[in-house]
C-alpha atoms as a PDB file:
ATOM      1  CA  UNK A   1      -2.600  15.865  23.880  1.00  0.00           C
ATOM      2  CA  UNK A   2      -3.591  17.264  20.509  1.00  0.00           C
ATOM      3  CA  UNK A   3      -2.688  13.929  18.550  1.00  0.00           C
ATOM      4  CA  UNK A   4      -5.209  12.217  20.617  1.00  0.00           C
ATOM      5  CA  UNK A   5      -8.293  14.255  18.650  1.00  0.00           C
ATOM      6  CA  UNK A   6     -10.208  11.979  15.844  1.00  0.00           C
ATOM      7  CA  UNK A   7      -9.290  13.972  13.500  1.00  0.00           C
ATOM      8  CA  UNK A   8      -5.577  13.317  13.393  1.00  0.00           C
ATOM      9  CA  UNK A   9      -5.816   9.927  14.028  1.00  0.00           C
ATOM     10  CA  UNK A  10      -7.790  10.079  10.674  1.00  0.00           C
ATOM     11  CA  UNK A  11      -5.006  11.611   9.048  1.00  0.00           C
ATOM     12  CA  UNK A  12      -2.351   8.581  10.176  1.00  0.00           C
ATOM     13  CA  UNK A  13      -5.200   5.825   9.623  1.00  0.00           C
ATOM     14  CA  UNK A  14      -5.665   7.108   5.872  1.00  0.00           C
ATOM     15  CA  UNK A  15      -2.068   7.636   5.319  1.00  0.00           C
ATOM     16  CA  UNK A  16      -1.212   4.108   6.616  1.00  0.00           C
ATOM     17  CA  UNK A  17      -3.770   2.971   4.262  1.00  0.00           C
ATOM     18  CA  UNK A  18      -2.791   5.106   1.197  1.00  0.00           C
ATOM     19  CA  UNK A  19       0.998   3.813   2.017  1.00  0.00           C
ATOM     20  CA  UNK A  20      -0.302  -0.180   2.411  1.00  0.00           C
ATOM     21  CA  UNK A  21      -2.459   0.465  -0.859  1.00  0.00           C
ATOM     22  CA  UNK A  22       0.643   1.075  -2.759  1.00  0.00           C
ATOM     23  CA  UNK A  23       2.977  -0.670  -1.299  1.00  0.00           C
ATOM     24  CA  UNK A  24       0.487  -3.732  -2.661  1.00  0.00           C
ATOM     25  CA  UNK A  25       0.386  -2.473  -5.920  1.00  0.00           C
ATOM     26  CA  UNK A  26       3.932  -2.721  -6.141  1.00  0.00           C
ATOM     27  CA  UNK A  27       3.589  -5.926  -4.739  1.00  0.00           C
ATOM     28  CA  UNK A  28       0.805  -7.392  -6.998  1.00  0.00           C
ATOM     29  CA  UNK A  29       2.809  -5.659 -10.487  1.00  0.00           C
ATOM     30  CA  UNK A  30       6.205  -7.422  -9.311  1.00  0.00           C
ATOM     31  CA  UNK A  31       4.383 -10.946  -9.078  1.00  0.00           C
ATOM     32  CA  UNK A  32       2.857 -10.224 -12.511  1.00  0.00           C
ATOM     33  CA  UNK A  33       5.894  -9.301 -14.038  1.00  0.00           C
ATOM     34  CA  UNK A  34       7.360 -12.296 -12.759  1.00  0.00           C
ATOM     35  CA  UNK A  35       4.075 -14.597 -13.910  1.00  0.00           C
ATOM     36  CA  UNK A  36       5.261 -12.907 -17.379  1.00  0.00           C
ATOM     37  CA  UNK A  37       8.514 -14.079 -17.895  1.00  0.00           C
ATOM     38  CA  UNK A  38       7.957 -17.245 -15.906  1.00  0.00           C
ATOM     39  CA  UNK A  39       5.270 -17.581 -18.860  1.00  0.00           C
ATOM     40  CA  UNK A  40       7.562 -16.675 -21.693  1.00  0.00           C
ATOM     41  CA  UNK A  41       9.924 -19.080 -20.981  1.00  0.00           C
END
């Protein structure tokens, strides 16, 4: 029953979070790059 304390679910909540965070970074560099070279054409 331990996972069930606040504090751990703070743990998951702020990994999710730090894992979504970069996972749209990636996302928002990829559709830059390809605004780039869609430009430089």
């Amino acid at each position: 029953m331990g996972d069930k304390s606040p504090k751990s679910n703070q743990k998951k909540t702020s990994q999710k979070q730090a894992v979504a965070k970069s996972a749209n970074q990636k996302k928002t560099q990829a559709v830059a790059a390809k605004a780039a070279s869609a430009k430089k054409r």
